[in-house]
PDB file of N, CA and C in Angstrom:
ATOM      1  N   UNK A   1      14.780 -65.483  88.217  1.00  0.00           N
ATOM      2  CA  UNK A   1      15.346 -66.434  87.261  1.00  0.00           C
ATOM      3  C   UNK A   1      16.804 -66.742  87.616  1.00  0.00           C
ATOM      4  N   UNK A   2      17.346 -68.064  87.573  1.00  0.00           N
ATOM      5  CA  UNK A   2      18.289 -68.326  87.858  1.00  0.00           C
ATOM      6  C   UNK A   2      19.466 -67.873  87.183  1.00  0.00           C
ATOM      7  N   UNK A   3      20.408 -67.504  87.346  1.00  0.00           N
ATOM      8  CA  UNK A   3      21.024 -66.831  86.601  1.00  0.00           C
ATOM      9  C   UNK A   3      22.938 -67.398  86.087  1.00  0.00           C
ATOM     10  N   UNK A   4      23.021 -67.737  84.512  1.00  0.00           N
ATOM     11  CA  UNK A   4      23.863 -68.605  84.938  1.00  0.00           C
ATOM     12  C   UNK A   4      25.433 -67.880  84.726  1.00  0.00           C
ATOM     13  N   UNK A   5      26.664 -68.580  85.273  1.00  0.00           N
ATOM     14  CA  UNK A   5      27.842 -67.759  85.672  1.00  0.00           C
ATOM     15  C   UNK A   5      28.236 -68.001  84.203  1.00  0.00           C
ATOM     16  N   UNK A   6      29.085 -66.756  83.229  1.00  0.00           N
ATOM     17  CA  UNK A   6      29.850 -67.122  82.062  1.00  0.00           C
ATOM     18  C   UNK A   6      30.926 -68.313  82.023  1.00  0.00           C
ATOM     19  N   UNK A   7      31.206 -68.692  83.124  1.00  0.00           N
ATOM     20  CA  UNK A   7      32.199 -70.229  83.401  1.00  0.00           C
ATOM     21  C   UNK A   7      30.927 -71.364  83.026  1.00  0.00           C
ATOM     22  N   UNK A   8      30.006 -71.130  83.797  1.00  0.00           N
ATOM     23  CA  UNK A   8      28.597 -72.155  83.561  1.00  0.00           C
ATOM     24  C   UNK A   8      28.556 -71.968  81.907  1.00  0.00           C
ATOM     25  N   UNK A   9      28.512 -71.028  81.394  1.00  0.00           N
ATOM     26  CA  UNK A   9      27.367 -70.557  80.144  1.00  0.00           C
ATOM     27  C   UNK A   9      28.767 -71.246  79.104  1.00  0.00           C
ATOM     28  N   UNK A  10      29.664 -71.205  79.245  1.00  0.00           N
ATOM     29  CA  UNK A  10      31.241 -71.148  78.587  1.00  0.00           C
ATOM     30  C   UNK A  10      30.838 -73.296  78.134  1.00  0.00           C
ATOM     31  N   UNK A  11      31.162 -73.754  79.789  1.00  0.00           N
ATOM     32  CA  UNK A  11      30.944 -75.301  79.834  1.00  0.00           C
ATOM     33  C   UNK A  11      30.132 -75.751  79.324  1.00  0.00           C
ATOM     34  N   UNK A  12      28.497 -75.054  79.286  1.00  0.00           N
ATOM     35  CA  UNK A  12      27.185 -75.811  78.513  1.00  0.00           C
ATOM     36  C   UNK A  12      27.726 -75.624  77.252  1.00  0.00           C
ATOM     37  N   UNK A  13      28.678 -74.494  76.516  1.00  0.00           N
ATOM     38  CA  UNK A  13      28.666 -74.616  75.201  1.00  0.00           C
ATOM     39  C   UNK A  13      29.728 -75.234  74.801  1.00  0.00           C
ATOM     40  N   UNK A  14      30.418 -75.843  75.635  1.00  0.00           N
ATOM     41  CA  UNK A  14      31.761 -76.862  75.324  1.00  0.00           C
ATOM     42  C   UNK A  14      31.631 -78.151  74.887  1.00  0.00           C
ATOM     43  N   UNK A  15      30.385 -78.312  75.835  1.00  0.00           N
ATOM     44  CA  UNK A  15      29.346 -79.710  75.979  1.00  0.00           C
ATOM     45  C   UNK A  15      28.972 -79.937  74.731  1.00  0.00           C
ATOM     46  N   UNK A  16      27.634 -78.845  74.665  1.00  0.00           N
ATOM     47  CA  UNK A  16      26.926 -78.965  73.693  1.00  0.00           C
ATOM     48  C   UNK A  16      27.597 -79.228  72.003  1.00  0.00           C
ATOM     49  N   UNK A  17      28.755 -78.423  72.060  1.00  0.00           N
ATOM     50  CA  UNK A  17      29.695 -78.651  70.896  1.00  0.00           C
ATOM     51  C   UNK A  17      30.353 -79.921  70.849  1.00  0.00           C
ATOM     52  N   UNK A  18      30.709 -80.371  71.917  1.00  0.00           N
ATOM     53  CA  UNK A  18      31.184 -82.177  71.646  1.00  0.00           C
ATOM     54  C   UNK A  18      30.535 -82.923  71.896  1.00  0.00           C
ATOM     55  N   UNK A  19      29.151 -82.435  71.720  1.00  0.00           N
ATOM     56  CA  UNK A  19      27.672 -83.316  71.766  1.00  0.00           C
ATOM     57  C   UNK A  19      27.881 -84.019  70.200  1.00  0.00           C
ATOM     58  N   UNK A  20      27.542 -82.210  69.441  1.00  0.00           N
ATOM     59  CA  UNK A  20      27.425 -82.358  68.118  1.00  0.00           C
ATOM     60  C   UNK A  20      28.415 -83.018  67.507  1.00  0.00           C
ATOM     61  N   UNK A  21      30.006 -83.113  67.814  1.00  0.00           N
ATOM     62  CA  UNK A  21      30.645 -83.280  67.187  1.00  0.00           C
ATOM     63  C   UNK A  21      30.983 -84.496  66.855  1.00  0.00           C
ATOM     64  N   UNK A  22      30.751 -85.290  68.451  1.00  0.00           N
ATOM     65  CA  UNK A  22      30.517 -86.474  68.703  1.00  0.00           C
ATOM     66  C   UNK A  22      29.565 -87.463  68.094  1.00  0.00           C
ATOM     67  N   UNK A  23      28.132 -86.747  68.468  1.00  0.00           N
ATOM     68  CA  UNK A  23      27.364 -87.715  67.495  1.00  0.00           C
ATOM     69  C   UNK A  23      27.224 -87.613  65.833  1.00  0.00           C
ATOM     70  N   UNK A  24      27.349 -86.307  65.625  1.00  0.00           N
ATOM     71  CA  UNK A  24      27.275 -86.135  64.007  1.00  0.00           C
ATOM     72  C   UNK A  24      28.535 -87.377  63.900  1.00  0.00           C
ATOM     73  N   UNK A  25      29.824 -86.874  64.174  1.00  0.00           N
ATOM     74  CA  UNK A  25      30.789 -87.694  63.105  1.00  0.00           C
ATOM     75  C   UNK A  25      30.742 -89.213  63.114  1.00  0.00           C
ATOM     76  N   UNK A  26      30.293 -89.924  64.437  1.00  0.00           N
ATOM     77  CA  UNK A  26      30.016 -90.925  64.593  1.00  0.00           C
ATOM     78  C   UNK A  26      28.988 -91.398  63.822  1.00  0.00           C
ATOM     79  N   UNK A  27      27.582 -90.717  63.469  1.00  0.00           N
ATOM     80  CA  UNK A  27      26.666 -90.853  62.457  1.00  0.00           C
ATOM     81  C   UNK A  27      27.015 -91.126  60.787  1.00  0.00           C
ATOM     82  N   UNK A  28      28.200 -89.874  60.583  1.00  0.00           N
ATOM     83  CA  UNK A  28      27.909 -90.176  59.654  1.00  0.00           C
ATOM     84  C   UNK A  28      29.749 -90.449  58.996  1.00  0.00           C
ATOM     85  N   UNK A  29      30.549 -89.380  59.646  1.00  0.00           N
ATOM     86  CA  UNK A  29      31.898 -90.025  58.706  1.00  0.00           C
ATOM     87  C   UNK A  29      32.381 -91.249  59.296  1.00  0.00           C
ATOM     88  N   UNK A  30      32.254 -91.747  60.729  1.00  0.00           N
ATOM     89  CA  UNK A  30      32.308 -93.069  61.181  1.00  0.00           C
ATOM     90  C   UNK A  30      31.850 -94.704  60.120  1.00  0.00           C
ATOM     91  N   UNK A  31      30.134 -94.232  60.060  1.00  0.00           N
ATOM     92  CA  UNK A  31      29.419 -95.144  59.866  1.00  0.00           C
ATOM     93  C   UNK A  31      30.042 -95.095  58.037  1.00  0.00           C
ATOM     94  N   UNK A  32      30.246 -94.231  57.544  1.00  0.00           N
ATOM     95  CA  UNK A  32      30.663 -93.934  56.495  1.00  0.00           C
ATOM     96  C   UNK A  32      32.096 -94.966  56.114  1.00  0.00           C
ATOM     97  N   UNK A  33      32.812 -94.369  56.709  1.00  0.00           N
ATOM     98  CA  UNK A  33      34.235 -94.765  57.296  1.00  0.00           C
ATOM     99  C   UNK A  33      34.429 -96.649  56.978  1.00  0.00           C
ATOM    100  N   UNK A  34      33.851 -97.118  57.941  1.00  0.00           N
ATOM    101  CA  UNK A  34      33.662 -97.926  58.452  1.00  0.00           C
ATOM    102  C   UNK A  34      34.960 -98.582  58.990  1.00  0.00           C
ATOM    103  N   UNK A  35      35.470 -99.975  58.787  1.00  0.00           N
ATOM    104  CA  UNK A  35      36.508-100.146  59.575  1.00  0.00           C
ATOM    105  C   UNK A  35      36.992-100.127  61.148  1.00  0.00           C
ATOM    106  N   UNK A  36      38.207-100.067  61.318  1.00  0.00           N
ATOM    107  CA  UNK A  36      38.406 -99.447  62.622  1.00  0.00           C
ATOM    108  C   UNK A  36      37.403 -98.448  63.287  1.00  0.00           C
ATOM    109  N   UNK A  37      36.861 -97.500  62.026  1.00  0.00           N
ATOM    110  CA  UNK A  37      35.821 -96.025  62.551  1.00  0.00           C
ATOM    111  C   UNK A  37      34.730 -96.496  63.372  1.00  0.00           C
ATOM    112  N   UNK A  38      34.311 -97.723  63.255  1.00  0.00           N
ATOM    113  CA  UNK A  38      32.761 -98.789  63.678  1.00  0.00           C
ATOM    114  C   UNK A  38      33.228 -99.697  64.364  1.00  0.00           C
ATOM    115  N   UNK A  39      34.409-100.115  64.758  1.00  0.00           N
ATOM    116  CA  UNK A  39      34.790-101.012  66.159  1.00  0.00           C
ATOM    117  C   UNK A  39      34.060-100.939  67.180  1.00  0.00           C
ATOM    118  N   UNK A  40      33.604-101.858  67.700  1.00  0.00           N
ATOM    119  CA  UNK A  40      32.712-101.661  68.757  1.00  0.00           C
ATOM    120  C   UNK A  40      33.054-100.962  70.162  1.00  0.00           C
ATOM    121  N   UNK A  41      34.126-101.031  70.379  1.00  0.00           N
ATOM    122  CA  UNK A  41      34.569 -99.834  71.775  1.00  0.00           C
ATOM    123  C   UNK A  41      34.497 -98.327  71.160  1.00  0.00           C
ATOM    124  N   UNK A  42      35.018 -98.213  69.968  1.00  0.00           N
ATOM    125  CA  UNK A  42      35.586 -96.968  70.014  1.00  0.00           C
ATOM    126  C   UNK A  42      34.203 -96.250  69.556  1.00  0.00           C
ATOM    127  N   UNK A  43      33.570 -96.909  68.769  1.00  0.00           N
ATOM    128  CA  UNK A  43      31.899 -96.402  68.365  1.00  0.00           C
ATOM    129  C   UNK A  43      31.209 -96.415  69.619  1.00  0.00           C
ATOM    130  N   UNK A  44      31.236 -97.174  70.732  1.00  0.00           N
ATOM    131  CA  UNK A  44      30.355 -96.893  71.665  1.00  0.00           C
ATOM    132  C   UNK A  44      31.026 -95.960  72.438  1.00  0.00           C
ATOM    133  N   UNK A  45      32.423 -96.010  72.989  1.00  0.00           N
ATOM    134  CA  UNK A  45      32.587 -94.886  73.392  1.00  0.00           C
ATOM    135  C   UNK A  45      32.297 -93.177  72.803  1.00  0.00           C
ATOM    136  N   UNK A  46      32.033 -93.283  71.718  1.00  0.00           N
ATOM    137  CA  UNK A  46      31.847 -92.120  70.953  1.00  0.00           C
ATOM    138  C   UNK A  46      30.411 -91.359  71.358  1.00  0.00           C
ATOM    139  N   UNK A  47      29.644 -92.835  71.418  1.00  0.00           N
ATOM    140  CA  UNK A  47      28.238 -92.105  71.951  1.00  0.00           C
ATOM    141  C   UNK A  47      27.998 -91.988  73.255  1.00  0.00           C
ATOM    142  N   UNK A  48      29.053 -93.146  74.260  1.00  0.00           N
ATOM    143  CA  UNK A  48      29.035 -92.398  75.757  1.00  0.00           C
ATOM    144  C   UNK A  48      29.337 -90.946  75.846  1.00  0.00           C
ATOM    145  N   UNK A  49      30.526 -90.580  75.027  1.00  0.00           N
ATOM    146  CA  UNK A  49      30.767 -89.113  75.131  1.00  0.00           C
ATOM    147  C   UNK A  49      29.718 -88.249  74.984  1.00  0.00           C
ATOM    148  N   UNK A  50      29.119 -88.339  73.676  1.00  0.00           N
ATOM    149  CA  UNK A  50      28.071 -87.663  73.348  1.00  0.00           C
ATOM    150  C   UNK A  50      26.754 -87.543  74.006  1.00  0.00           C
ATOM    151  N   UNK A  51      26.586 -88.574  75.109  1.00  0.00           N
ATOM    152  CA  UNK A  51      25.427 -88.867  76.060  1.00  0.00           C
ATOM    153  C   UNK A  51      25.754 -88.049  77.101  1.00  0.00           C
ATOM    154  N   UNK A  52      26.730 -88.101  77.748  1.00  0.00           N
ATOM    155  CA  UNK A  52      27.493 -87.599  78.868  1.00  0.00           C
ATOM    156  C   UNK A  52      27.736 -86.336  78.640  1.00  0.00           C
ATOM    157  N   UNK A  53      28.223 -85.847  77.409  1.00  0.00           N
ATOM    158  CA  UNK A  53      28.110 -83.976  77.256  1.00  0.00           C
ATOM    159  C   UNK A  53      26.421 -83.746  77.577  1.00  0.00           C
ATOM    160  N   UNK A  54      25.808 -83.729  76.440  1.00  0.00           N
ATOM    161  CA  UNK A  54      24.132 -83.868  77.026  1.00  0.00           C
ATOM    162  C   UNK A  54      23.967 -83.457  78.088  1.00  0.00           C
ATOM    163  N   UNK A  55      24.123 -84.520  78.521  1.00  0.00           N
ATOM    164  CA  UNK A  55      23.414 -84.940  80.098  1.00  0.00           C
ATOM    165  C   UNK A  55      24.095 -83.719  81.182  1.00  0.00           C
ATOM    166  N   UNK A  56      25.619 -83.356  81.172  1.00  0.00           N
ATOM    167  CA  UNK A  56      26.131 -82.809  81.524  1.00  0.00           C
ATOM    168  C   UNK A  56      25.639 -80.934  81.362  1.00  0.00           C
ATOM    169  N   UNK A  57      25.604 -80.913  80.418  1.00  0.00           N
ATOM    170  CA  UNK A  57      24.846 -79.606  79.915  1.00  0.00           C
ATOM    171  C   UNK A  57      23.627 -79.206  80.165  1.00  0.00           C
ATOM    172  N   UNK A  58      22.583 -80.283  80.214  1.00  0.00           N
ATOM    173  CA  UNK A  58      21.340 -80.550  80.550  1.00  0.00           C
ATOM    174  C   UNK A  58      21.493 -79.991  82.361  1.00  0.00           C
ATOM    175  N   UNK A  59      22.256 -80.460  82.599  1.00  0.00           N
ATOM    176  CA  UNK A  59      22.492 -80.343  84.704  1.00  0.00           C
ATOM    177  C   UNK A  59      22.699 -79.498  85.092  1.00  0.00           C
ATOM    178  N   UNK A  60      23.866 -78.871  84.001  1.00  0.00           N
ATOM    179  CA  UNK A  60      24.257 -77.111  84.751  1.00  0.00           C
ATOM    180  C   UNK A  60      22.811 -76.418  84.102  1.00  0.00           C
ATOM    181  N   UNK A  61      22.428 -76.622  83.020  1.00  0.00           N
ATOM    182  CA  UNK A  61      21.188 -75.496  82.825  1.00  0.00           C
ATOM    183  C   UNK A  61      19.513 -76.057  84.056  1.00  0.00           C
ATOM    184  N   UNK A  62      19.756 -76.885  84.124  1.00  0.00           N
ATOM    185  CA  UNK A  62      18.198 -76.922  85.434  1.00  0.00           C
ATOM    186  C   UNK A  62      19.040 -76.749  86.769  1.00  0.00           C
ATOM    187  N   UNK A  63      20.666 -76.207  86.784  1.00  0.00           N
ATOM    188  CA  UNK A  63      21.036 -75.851  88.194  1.00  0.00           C
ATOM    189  C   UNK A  63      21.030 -76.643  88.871  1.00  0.00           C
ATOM    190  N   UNK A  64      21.066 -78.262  88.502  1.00  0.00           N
ATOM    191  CA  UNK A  64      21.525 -78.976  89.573  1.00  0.00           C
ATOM    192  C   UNK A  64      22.572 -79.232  90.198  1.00  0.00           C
ATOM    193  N   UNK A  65      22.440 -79.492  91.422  1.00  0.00           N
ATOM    194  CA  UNK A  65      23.634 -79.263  92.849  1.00  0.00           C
ATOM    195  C   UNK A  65      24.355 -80.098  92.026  1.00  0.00           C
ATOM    196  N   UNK A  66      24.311 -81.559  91.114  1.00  0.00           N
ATOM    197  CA  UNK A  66      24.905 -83.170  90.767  1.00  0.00           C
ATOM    198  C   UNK A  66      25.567 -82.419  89.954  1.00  0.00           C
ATOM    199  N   UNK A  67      26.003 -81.188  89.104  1.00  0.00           N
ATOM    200  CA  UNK A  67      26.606 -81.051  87.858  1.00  0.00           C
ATOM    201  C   UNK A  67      28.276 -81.134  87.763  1.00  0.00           C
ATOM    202  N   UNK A  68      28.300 -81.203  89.260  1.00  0.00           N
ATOM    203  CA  UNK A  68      29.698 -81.282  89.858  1.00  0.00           C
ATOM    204  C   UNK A  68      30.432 -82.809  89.150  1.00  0.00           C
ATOM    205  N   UNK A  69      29.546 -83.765  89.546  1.00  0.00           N
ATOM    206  CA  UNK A  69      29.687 -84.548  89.612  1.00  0.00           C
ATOM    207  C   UNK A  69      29.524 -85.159  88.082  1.00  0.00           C
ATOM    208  N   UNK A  70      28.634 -84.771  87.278  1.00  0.00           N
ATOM    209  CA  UNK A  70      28.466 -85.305  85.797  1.00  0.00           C
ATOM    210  C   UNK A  70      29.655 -84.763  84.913  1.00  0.00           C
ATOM    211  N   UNK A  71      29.954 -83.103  85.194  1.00  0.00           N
ATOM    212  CA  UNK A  71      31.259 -82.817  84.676  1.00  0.00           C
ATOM    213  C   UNK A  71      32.802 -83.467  85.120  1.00  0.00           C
ATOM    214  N   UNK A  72      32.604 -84.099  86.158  1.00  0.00           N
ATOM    215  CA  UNK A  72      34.162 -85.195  86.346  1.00  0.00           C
ATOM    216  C   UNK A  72      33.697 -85.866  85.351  1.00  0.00           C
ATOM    217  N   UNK A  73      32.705 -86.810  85.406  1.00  0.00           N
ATOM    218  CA  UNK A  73      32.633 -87.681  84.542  1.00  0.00           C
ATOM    219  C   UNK A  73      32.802 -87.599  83.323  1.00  0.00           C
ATOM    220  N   UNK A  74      32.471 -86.265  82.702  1.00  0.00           N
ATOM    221  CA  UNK A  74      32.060 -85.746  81.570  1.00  0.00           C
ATOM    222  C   UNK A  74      33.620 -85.835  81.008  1.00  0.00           C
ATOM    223  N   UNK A  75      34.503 -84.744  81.620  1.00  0.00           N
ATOM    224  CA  UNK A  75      35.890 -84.932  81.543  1.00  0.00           C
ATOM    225  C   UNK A  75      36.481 -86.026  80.853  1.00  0.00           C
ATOM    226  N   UNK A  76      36.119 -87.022  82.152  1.00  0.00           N
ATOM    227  CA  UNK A  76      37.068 -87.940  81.795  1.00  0.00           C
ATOM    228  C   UNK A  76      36.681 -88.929  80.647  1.00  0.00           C
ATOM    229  N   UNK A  77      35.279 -89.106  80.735  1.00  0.00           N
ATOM    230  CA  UNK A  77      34.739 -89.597  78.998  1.00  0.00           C
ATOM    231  C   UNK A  77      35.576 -89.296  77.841  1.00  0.00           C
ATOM    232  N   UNK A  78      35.323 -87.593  77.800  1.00  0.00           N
ATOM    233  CA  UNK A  78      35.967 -87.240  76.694  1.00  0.00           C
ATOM    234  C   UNK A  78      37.246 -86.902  76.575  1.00  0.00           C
ATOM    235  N   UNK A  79      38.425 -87.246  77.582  1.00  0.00           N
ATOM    236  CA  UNK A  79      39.366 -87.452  77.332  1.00  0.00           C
ATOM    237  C   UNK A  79      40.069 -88.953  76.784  1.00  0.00           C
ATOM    238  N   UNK A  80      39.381 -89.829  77.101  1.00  0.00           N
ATOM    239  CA  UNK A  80      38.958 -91.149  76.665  1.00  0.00           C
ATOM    240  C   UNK A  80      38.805 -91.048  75.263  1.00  0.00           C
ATOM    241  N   UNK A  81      37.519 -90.479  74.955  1.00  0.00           N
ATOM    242  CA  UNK A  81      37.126 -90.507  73.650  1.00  0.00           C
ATOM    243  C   UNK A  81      38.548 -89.381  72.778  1.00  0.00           C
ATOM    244  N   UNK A  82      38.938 -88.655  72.854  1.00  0.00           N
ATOM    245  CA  UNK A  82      39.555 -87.865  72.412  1.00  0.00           C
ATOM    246  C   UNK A  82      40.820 -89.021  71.871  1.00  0.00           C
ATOM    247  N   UNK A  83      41.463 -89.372  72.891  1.00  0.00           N
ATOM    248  CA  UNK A  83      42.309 -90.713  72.665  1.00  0.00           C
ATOM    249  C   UNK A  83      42.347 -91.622  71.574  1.00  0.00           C
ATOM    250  N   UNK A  84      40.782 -92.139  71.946  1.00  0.00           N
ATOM    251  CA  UNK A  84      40.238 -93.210  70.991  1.00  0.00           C
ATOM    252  C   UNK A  84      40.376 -92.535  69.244  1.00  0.00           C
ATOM    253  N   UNK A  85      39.573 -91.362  69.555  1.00  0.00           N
ATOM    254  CA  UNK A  85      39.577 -90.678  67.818  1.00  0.00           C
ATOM    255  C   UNK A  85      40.865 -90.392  67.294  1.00  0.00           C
ATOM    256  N   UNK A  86      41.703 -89.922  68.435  1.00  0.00           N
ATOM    257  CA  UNK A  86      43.005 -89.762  67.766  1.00  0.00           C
ATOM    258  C   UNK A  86      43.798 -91.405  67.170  1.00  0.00           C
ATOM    259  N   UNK A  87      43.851 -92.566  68.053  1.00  0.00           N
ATOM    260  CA  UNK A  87      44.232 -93.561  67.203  1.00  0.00           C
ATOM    261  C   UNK A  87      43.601 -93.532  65.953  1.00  0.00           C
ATOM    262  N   UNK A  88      42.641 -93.484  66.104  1.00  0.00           N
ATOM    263  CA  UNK A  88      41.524 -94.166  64.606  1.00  0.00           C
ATOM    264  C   UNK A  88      42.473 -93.492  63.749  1.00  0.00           C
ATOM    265  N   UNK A  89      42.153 -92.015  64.083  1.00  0.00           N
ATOM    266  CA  UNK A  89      42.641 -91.100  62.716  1.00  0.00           C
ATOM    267  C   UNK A  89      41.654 -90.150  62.221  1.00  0.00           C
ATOM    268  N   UNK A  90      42.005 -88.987  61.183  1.00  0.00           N
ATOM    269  CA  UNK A  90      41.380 -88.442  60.505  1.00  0.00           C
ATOM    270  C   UNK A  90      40.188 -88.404  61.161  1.00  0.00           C
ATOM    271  N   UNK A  91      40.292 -87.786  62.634  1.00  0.00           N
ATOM    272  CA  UNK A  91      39.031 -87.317  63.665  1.00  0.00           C
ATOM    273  C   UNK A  91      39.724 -86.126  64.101  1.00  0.00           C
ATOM    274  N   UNK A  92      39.940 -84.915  63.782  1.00  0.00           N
ATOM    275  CA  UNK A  92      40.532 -84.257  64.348  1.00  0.00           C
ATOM    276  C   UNK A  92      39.675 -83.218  64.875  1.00  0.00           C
ATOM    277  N   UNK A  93      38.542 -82.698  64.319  1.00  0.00           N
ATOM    278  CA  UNK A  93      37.535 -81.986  65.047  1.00  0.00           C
ATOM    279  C   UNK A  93      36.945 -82.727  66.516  1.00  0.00           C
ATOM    280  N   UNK A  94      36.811 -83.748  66.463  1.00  0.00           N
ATOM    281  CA  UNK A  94      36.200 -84.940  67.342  1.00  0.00           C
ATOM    282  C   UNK A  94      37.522 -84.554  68.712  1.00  0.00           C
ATOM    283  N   UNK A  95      38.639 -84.515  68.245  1.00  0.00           N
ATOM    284  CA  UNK A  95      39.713 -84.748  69.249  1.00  0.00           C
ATOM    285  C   UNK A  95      39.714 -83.401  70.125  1.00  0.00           C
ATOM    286  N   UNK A  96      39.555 -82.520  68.952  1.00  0.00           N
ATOM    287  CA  UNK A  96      39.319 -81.126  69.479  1.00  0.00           C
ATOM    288  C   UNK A  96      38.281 -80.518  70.624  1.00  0.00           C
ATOM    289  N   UNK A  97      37.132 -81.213  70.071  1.00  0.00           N
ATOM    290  CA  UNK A  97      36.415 -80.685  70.484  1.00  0.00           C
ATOM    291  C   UNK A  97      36.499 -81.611  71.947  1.00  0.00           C
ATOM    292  N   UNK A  98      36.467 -82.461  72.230  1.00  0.00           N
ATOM    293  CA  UNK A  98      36.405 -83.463  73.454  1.00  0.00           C
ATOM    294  C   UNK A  98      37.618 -83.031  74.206  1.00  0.00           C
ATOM    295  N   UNK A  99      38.671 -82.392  74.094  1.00  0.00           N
ATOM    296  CA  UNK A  99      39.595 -81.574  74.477  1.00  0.00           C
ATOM    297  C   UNK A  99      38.930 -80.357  75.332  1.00  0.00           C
ATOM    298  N   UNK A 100      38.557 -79.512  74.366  1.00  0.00           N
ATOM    299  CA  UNK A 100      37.899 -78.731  74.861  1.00  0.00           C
ATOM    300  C   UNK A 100      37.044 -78.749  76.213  1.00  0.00           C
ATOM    301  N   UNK A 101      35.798 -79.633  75.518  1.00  0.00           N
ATOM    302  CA  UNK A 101      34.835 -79.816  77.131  1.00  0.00           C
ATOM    303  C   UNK A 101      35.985 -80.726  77.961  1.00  0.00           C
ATOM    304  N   UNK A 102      36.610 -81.468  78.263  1.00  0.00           N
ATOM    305  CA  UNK A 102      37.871 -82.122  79.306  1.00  0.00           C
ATOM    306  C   UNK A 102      37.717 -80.655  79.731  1.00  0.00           C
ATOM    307  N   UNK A 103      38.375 -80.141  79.420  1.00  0.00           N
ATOM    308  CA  UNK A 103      39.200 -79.238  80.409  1.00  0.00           C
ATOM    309  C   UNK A 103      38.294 -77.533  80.815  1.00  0.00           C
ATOM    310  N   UNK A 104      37.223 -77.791  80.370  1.00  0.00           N
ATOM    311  CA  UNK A 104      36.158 -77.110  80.367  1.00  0.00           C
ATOM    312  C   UNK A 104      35.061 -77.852  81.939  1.00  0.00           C
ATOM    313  N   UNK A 105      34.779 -78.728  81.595  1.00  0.00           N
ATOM    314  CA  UNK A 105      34.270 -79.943  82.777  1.00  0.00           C
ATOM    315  C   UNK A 105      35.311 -79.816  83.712  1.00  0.00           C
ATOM    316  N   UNK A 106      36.434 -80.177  83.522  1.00  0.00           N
ATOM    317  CA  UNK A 106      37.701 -80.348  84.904  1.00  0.00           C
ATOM    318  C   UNK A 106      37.314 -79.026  85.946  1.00  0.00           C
ATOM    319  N   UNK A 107      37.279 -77.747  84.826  1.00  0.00           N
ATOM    320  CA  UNK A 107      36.797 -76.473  85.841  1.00  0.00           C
ATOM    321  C   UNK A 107      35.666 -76.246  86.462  1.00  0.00           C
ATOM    322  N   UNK A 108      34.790 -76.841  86.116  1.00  0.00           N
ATOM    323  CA  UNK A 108      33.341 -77.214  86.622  1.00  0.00           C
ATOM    324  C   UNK A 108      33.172 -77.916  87.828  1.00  0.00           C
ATOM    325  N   UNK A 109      34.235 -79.147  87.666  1.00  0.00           N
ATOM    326  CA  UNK A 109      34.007 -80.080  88.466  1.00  0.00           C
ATOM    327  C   UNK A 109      34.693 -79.336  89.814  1.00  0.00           C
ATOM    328  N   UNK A 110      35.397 -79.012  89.225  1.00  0.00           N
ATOM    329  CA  UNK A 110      36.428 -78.406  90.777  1.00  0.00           C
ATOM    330  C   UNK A 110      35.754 -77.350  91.868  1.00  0.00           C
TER     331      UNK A 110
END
């Protein structure tokens, strides 16, 4: 069985947490929100993030060689998105957490 490194196991749960954090708040205090919260960049960027943790998490756990490569991306999504939530406002878990996987992914990628 493949066996994964606590740096690996650390990043899938960085992911997976600004998966959730991403799509829950976008679901529901966003859509809630509305306003600026439902702008069309900053709402779609919200769910690129949240696609891209996924997907990213999804890669290191089936051990693919590409995870190198989804965590740059991953990074830089959610430093993007982190940005975006911080203008809006009153996203501060959202900012956090996309913080987190950034610099969680950056070590991955490297």
């Amino acid at each position: 069985m493949h066996q994964i490194s606590p740096e690996m196991q650390s990043c899938i749960d960085e992911c997976l947490r600004c998966y959730q954090s991403c799509f829950g708040m976008a679901m529901t205090h966003c859509l809630e929100q509305g306003g600026k919260h439902v702008e069309p960049s900053h709402f779609r960027l919200m769910m690129a993030c949240a696609e891209i943790c996924k997907t990213s998490a999804n890669f290191m756990l089936m051990n693919s060689p590409h995870h190198k490569h989804t965590c740059r991306e991953c990074a830089e999504i959610c430093e993007e998105c982190a940005r975006s939530c911080e203008q809006v406002g009153d996203m501060q878990d959202c900012v956090e957490a996309c913080r987190r996987c950034a610099e969680s992914c950056r070590k991955m990628a490297a």
